[in-house]
N, C-alpha and C. Protein backbone atom coordinates (compact mmCIF):
# COMPACT_ATOMS: atom_id res chain seq x y z
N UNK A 1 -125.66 -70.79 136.85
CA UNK A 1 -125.64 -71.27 135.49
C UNK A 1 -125.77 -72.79 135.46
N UNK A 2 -125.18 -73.52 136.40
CA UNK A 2 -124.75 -75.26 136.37
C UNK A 2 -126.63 -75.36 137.03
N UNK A 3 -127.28 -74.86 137.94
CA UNK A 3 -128.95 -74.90 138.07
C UNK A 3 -129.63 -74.94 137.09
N UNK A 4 -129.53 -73.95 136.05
CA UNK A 4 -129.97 -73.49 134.64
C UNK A 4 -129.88 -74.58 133.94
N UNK A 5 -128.77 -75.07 133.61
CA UNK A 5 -128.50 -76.36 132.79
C UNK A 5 -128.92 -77.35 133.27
N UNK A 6 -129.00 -78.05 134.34
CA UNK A 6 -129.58 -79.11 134.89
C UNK A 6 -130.75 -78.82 134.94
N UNK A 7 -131.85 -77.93 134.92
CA UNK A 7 -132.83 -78.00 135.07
C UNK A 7 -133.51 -77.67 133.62
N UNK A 8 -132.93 -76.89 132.75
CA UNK A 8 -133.21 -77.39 131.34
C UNK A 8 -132.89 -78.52 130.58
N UNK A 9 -132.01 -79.73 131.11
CA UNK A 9 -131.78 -81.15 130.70
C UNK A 9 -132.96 -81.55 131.39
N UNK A 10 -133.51 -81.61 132.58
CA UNK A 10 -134.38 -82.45 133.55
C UNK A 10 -135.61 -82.03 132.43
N UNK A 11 -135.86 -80.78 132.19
CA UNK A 11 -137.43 -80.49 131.18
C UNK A 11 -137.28 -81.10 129.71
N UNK A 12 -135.89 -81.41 129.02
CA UNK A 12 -136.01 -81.58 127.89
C UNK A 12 -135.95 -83.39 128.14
N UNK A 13 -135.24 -84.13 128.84
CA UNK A 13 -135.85 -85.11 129.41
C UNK A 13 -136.80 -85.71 129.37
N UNK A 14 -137.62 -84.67 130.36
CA UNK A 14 -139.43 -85.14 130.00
C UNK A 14 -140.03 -84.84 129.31
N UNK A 15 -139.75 -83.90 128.72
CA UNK A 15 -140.60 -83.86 127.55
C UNK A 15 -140.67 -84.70 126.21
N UNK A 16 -138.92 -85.10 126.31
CA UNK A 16 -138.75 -86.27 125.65
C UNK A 16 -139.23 -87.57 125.68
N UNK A 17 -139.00 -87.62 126.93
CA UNK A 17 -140.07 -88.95 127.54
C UNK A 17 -141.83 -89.22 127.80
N UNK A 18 -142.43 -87.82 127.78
CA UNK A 18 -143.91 -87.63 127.41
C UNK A 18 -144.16 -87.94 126.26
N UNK A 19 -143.33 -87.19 124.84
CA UNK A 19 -143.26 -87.89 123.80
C UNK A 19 -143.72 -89.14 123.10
N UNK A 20 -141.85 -89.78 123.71
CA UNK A 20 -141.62 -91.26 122.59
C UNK A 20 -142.34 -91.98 124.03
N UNK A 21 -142.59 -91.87 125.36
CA UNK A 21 -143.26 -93.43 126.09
C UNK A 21 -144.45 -93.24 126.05
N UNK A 22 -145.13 -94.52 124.95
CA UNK A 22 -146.67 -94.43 125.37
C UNK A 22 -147.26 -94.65 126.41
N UNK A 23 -146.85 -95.15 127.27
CA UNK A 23 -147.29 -94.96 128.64
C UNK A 23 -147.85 -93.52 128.97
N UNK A 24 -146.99 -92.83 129.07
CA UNK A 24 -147.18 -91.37 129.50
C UNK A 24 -147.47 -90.40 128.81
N UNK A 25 -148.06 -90.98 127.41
CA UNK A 25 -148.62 -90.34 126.35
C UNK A 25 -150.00 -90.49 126.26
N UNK A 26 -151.08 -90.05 125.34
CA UNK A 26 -151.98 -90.64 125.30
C UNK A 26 -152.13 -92.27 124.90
N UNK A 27 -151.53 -93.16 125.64
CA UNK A 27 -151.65 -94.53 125.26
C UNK A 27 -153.15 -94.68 125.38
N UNK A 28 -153.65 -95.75 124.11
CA UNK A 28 -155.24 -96.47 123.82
C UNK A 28 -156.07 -94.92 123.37
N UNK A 29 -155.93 -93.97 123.45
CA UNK A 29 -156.61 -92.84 122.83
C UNK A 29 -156.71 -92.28 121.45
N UNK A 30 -157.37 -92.69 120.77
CA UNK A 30 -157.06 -92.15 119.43
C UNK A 30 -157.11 -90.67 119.31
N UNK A 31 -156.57 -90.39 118.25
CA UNK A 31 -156.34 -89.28 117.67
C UNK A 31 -158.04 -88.20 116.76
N UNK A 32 -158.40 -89.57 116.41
CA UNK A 32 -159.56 -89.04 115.34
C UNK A 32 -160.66 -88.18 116.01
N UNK A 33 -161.54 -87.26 115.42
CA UNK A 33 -162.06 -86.65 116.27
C UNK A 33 -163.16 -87.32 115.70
N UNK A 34 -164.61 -87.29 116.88
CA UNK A 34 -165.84 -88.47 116.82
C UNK A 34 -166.58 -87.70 115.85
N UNK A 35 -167.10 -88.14 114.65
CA UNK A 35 -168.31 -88.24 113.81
C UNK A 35 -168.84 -87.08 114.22
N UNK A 36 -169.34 -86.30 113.28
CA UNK A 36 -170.06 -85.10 113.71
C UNK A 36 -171.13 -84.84 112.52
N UNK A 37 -172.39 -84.39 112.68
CA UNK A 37 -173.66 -84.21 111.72
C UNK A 37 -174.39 -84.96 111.49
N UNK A 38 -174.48 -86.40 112.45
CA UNK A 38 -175.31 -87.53 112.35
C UNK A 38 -176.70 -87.20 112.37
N UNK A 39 -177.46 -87.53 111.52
CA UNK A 39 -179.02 -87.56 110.92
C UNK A 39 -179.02 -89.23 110.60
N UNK A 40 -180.71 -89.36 110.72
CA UNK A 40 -181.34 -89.80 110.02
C UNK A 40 -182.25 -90.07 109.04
N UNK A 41 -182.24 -90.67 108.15
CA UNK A 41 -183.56 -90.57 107.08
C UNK A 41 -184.05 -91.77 107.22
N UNK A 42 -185.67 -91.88 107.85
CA UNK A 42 -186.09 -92.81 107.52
C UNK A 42 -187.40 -93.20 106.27
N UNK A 43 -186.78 -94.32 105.81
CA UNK A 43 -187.62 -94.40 104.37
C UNK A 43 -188.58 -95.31 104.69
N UNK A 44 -189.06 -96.11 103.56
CA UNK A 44 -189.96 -97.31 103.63
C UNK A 44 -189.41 -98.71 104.37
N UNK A 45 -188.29 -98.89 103.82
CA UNK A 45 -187.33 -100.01 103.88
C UNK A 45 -186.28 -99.95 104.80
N UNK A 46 -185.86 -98.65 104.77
CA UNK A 46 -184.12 -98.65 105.81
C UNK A 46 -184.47 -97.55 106.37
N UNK A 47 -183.32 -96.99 107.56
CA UNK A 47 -183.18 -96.05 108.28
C UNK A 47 -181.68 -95.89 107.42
N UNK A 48 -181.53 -95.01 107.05
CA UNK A 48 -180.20 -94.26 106.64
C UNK A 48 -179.67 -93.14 107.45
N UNK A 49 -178.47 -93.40 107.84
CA UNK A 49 -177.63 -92.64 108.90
C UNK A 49 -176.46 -92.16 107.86
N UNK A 50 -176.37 -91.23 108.45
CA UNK A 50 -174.82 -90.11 107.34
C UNK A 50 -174.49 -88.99 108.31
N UNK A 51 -173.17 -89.24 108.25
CA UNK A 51 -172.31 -88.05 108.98
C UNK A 51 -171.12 -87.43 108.27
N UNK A 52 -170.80 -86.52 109.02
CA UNK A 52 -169.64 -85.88 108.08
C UNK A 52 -168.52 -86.99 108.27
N UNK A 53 -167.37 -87.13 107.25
CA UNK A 53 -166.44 -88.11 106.95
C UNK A 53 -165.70 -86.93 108.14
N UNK A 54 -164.99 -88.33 108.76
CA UNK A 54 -163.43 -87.73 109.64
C UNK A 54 -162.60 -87.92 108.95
N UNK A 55 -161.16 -87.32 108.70
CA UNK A 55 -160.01 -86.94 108.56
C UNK A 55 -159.28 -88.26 108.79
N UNK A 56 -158.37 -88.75 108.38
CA UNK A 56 -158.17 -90.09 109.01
C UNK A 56 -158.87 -91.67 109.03
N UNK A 57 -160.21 -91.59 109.04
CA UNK A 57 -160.79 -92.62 109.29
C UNK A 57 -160.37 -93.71 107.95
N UNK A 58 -160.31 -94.96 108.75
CA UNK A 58 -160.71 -95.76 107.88
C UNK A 58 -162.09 -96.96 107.66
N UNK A 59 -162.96 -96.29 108.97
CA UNK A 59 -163.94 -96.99 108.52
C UNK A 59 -164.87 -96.22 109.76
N UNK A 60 -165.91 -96.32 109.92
CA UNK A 60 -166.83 -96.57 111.25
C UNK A 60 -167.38 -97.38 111.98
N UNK A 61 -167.47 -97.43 112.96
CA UNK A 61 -168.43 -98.11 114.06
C UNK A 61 -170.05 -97.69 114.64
N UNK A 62 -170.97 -98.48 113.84
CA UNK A 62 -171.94 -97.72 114.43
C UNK A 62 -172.58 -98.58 115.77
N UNK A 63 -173.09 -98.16 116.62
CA UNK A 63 -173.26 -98.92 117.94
C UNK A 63 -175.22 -98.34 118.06
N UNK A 64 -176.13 -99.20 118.17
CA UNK A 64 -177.19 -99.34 118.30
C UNK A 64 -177.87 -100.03 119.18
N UNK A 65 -179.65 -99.25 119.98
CA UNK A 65 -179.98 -100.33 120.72
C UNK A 65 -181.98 -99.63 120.84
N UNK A 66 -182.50 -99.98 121.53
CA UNK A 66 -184.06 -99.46 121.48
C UNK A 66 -184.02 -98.76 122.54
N UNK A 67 -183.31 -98.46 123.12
CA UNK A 67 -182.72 -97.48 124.49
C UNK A 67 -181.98 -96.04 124.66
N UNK A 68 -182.45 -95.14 124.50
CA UNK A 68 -181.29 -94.23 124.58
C UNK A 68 -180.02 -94.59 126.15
N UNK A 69 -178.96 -93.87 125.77
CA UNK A 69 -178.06 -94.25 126.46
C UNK A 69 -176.69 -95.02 125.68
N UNK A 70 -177.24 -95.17 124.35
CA UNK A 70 -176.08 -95.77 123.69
C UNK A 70 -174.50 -95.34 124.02
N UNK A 71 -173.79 -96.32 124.20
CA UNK A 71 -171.86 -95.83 124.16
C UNK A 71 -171.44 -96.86 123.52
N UNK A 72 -170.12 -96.97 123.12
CA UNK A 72 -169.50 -97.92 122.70
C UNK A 72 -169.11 -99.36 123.97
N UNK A 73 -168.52 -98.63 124.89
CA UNK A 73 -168.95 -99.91 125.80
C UNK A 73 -170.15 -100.24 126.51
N UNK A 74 -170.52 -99.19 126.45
CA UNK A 74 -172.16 -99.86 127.51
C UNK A 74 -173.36 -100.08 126.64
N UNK A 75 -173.44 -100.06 124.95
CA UNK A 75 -174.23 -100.62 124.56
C UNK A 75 -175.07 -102.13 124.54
N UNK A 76 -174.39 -102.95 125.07
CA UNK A 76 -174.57 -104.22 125.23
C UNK A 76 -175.35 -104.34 126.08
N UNK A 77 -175.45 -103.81 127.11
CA UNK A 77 -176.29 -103.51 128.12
C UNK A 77 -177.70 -102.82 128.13
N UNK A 78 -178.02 -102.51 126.96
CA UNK A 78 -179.44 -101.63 126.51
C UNK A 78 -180.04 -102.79 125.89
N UNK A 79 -181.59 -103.13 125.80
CA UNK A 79 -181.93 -103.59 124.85
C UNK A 79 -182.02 -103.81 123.19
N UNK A 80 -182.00 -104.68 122.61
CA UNK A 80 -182.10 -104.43 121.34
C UNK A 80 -180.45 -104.30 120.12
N UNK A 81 -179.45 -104.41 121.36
CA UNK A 81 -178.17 -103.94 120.95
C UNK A 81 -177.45 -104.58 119.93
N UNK A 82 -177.13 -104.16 118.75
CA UNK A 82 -176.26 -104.23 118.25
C UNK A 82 -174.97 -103.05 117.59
N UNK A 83 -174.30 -103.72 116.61
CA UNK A 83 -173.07 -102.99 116.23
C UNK A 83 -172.92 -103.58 114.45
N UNK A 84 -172.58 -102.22 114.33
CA UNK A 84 -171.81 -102.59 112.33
C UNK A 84 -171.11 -101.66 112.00
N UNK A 85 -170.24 -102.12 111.31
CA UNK A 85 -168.99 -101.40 110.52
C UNK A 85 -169.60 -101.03 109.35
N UNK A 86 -169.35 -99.38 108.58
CA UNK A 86 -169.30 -98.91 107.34
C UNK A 86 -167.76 -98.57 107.24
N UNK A 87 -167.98 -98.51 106.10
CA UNK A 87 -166.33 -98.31 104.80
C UNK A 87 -166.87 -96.59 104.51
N UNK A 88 -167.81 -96.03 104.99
CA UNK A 88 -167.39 -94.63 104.28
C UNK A 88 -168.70 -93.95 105.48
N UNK A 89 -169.39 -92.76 105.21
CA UNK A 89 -169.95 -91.75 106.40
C UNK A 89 -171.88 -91.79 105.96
N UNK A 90 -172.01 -93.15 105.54
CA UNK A 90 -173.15 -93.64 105.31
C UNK A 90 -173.29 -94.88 105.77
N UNK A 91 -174.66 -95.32 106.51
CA UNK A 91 -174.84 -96.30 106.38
C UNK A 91 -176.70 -96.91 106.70
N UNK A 92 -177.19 -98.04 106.01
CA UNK A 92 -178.59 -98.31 105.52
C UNK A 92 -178.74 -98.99 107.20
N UNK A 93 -179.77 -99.12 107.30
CA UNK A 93 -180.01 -100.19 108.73
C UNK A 93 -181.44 -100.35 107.98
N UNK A 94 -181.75 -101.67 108.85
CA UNK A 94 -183.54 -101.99 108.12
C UNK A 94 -184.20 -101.59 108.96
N UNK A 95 -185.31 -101.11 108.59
CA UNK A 95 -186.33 -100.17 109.46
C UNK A 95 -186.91 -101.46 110.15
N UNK A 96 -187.51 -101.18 111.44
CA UNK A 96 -188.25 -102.58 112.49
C UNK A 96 -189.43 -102.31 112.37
N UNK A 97 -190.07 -103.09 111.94
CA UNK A 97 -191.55 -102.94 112.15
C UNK A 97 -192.26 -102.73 113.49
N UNK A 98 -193.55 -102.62 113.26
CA UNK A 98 -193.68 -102.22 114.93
C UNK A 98 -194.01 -101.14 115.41
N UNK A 99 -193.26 -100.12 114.47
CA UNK A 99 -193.03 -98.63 115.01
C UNK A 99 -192.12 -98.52 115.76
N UNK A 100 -190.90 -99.16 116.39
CA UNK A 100 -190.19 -99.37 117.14
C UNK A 100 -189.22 -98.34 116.79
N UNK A 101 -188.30 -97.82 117.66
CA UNK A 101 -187.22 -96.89 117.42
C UNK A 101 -185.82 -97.26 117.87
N UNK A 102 -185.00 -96.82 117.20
CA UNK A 102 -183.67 -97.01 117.88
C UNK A 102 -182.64 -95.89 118.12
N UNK A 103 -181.70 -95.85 119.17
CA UNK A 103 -180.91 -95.15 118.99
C UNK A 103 -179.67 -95.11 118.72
N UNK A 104 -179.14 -94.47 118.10
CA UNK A 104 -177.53 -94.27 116.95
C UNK A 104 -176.49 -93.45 117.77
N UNK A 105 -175.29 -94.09 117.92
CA UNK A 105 -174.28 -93.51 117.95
C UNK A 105 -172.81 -94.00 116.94
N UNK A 106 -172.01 -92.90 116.46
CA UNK A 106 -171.15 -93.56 115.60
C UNK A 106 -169.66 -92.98 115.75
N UNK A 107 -168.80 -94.17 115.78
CA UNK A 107 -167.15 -93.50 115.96
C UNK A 107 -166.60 -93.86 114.65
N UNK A 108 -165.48 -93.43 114.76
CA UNK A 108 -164.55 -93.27 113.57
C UNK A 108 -163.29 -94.09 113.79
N UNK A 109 -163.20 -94.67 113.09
CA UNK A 109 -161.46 -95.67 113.05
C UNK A 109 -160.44 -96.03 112.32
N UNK A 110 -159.71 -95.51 112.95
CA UNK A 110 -158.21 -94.97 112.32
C UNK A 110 -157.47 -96.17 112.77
N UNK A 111 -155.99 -95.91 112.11
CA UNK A 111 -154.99 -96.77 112.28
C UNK A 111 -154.64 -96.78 114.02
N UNK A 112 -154.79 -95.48 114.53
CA UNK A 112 -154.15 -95.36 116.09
C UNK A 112 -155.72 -96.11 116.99
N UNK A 113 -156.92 -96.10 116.74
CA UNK A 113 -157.72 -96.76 117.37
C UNK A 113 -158.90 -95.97 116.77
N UNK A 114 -159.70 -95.71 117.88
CA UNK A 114 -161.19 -95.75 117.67
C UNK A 114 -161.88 -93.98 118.23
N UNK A 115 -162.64 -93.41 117.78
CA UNK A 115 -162.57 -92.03 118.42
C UNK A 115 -163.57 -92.17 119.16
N UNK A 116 -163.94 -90.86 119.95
CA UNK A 116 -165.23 -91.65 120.76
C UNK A 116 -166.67 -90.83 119.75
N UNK A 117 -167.62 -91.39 120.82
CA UNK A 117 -169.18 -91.25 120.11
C UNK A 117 -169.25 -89.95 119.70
N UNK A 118 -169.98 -89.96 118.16
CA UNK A 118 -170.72 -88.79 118.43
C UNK A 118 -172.07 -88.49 119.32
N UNK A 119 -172.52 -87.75 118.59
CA UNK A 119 -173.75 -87.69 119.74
C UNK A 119 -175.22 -88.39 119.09
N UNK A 120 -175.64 -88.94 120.10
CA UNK A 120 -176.76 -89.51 119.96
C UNK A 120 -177.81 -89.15 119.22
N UNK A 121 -178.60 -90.45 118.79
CA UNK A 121 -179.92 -89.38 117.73
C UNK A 121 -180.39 -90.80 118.38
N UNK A 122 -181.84 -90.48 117.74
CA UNK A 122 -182.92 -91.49 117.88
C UNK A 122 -184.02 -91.11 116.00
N UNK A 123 -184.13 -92.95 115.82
CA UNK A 123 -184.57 -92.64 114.52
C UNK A 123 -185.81 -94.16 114.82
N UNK A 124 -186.79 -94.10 114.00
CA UNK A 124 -187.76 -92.93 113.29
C UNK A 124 -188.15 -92.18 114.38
């Protein structure tokens, strides 16, 4: 019985401590789940990107470059790269002349951090 009890304090313990220490929690991982239904429309003027709204979010990250391979950290590293924030599950980009293409990936951001990519598209 005194095994029993000590070894159900030792599990409620850790589990307590998986819990409340972010360390041993998902520390730096957000919660939000990544953007999902990303399209493009391209018009005369803009490339318009729209995804389904996440749960949570308070804004997005869209991460761009003339490269497939886009991520949130290794975009910088592709040609052409940039990044912009939308306030809601739309957003305009200006079309490049040229004929040139780019490719789109977009996360979602919440109060706990950042979710990861959805999945890639390439537009026009």
């Amino acid at each position: 019985m005194k095994r029993l009890r000590l070894a159900l304090m030792a599990l409620a313990g850790f589990l307590a401590l998986s819990v409340l220490d972010p360390a041993s929690a998902l520390a730096g991982e957000s919660m939000l789940k990544a953007p999902d239904g990303l399209k493009a429309d391209t018009g005369m003027i803009f490339i318009t990107l729209s995804w389904k709204a996440v749960d949570g979010a308070k804004s997005y990250n869209i991460y761009m470059a003339s490269a497939p391979g886009v991520t949130m950290k290794g975009y910088k590293n592709l040609p052409d790269a940039m990044t912009h924030t939308a306030s809601g599950p739309s957003f305009n980009h200006p079309k490049a002349g040229g004929g040139k293409s780019y490719y789109f990936v977009v996360t979602a951001v919440g109060s706990d951090g950042e979710s990861m990519e959805s999945a890639e598209i390439k537009a026009p």
